[in-house]
Protein backbone atom coordinates (compact mmCIF):
# COMPACT_ATOMS: atom_id res chain seq x y z
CA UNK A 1 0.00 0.00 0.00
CA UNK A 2 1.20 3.43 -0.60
CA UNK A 3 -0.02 7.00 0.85
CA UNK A 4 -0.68 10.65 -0.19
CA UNK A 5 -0.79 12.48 2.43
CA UNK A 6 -2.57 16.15 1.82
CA UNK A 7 -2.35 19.12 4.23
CA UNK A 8 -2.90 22.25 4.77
CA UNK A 9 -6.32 24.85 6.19
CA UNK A 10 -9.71 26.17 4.51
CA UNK A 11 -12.70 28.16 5.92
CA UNK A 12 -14.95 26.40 3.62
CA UNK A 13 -15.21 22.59 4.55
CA UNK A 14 -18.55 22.50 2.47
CA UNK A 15 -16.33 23.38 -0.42
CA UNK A 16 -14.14 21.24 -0.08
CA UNK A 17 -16.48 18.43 0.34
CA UNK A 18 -18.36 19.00 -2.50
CA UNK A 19 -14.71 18.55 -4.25
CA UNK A 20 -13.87 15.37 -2.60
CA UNK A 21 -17.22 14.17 -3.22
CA UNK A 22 -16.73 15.24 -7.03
CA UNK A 23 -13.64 13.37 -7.09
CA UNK A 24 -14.86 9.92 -6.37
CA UNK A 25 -17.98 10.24 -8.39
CA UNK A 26 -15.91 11.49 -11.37
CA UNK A 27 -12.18 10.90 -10.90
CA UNK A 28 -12.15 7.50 -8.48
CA UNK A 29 -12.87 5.10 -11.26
CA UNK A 30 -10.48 5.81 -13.60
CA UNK A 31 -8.09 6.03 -10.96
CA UNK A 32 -5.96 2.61 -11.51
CA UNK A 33 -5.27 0.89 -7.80
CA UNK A 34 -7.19 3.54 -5.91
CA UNK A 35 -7.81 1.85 -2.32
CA UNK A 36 -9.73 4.68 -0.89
CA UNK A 37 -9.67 8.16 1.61
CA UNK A 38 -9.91 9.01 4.96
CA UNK A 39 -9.91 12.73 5.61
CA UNK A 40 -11.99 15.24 7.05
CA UNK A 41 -12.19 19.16 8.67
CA UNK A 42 -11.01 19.66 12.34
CA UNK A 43 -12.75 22.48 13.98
CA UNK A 44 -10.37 25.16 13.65
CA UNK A 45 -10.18 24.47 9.70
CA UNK A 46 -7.16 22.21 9.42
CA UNK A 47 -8.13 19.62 6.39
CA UNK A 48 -6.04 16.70 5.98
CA UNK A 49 -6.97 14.33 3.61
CA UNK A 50 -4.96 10.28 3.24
CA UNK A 51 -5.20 8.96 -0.21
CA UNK A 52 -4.55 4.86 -0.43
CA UNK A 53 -2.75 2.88 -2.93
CA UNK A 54 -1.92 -0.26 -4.24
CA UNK A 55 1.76 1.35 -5.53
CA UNK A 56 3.36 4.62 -5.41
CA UNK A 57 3.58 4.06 -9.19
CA UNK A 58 -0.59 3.95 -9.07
CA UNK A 59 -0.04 7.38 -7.47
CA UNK A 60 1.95 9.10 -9.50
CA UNK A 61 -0.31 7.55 -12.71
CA UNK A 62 -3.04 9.34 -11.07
CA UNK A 63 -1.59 12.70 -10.10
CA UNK A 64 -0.40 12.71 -14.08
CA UNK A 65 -4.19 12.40 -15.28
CA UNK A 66 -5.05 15.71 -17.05
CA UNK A 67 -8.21 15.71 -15.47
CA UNK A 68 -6.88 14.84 -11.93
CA UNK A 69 -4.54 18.10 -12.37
CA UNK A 70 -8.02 19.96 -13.49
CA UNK A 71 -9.66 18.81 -10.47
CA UNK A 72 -6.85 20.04 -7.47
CA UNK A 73 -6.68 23.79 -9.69
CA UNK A 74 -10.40 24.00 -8.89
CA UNK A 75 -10.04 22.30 -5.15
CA UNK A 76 -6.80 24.76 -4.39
CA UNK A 77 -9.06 27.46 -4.11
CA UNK A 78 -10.83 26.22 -0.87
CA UNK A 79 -7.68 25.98 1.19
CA UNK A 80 -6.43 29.11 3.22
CA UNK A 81 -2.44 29.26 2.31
CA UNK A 82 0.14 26.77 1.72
CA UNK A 83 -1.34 22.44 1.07
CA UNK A 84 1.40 20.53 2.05
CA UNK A 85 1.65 17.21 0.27
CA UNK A 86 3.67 13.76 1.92
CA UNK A 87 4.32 10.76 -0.05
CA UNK A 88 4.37 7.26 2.16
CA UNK A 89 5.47 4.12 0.58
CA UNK A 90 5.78 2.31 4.06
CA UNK A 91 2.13 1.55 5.52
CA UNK A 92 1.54 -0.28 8.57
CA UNK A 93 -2.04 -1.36 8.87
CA UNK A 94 -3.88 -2.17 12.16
CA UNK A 95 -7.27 -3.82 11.48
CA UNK A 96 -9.92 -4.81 14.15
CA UNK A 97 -13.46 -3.80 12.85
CA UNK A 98 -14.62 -1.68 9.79
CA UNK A 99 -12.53 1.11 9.46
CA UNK A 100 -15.16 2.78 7.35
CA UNK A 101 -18.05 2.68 10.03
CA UNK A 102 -15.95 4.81 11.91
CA UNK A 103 -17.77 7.65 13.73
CA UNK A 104 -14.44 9.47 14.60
CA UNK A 105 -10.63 9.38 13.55
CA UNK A 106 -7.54 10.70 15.11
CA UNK A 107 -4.59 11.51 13.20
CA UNK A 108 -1.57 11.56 14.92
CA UNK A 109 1.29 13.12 13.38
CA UNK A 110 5.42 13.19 14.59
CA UNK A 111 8.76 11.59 13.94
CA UNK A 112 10.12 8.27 15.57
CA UNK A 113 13.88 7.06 14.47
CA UNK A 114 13.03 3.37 15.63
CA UNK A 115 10.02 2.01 13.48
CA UNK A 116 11.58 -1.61 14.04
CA UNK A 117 11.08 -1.09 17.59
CA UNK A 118 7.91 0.53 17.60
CA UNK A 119 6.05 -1.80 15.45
CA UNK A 120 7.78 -4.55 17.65
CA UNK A 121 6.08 -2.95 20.72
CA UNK A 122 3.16 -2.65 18.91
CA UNK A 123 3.01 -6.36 18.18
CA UNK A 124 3.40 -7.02 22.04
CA UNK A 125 0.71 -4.60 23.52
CA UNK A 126 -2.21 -5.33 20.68
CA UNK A 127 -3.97 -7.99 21.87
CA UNK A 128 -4.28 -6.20 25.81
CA UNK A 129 -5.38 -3.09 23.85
CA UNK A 130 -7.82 -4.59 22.02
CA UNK A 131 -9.48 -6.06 24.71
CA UNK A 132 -9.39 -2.72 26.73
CA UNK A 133 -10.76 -0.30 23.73
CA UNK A 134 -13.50 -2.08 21.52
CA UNK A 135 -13.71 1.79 20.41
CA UNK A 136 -10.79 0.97 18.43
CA UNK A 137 -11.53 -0.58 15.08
CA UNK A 138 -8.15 0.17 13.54
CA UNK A 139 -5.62 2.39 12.06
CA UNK A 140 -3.39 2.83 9.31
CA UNK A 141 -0.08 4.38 9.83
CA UNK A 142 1.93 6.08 6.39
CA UNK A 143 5.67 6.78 6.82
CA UNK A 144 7.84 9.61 4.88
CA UNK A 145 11.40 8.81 5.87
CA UNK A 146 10.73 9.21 10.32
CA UNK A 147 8.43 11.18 9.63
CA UNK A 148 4.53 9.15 10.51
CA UNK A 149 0.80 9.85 9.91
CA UNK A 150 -1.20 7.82 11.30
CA UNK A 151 -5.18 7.62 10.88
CA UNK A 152 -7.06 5.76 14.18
CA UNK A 153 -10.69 4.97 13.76
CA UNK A 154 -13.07 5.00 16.32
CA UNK A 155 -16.68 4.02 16.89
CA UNK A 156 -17.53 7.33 18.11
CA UNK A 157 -15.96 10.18 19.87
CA UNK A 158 -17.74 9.96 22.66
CA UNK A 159 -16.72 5.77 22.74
CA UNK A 160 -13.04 7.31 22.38
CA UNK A 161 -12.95 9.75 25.27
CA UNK A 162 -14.74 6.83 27.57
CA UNK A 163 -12.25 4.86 26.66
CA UNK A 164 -8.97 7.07 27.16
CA UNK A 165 -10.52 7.67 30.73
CA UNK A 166 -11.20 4.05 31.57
CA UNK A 167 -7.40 3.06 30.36
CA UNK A 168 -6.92 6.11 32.44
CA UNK A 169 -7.69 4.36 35.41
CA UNK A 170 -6.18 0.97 34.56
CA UNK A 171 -3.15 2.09 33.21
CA UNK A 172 -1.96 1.27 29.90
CA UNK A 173 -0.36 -2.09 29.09
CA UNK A 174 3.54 -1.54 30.06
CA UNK A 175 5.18 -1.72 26.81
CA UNK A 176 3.11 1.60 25.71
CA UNK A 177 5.60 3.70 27.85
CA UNK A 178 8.49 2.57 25.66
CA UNK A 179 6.25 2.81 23.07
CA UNK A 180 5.19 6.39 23.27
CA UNK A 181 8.67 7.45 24.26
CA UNK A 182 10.50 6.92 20.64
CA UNK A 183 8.08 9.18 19.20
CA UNK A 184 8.52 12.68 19.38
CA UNK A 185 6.86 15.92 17.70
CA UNK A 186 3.38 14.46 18.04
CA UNK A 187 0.27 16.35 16.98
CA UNK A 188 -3.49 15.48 16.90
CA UNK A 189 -6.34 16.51 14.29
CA UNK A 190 -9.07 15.27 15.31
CA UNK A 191 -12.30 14.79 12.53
CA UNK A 192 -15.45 14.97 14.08
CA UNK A 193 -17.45 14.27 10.84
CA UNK A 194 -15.02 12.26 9.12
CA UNK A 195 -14.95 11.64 5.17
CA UNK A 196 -14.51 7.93 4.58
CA UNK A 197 -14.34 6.19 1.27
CA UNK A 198 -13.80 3.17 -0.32
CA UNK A 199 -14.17 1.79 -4.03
């Protein structure tokens, strides 16, 4: 798998949706190993948008397609500023439920100089996490050298703050305190109303 990443802010998330909404009735089928999107509007107007992949070279097709390069000059004009774009040909994918049921997603942003470690971590606290957050229902993680985005799907938001306060309580499985400690630079955007499509 393979992921565009696409940043940046706009104070006209109808817009925009109409756009994204444009592009898979018009665009997404011509679009050779298009997996799907996850992406959304925070609530102070950041827009982040994850494009999936079977190939980088499926990417690139697309983003050559005169009518994909027709589509972003009209869709530029709802972002505020600068769209920052991230290409990430390492994907780590984390699946428990039906990512596109999802009622809420996190994306987490920051650098960690370890993946080996981290997904090995990973590995060992999964199945004690999984048990304690049935809010979960996956996540899929795009690298860009250290650099990480990482989409995490949830039921619901209000499922996701119930369960951050009942693992609160319990404390999180050990390992996660290594775990969270070789990342560094983290953000959060969170998507309240998140766009979620598939093929």
């Amino acid at each position: 798998m393979y992921i565009q990443v696409i940043q940046g802010k706009t104070n006209d998330k109808a817009g925009l949706l109409r756009q994204s909404e444009r592009w898979e009735q018009e665009l997404a089928p011509g679009a050779k190993g298009f997996l799907g999107t996850t992406g959304g509007v925070a609530d102070d107007g950041t827009t982040i948008l994850l494009a999936r992949f079977d190939s980088e070279a499926d990417a690139k097709a697309n983003s050559e397609r005169p009518e994909q390069g027709a589509w972003w000059s009209e869709t530029a004009k709802y972002y505020d500023g600068d769209v920052t774009f991230r290409n990430c040909p390492d994907v780590d994918v984390t699946l428990v439920g039906d990512p596109d049921k999802a009622g809420f997603v996190q994306v987490m942003q920051g650098r960690c100089a370890d993946r080996a470690r981290l997904l090995e971590l990973e590995k060992q606290f999964m199945p004690q996490l999984t048990e304690m957050r049935p809010d979960v229902l996956g996540s899929v993680r795009g690298w860009d050298g250290d650099h990480f985005t990482e989409a995490i799907y949830f039921t619901s938001e209000a499922d996701a703050r119930k369960g951050e306060a009942k693992m609160g309580e319990s404390g999180p499985p050990p390992a996660m305190d290594e775990y969270n400690a070789l990342t560094e630079d983290v953000t959060f955007v969170d998507l309240n109303d998140p766009w979620l499509r598939s093929p």
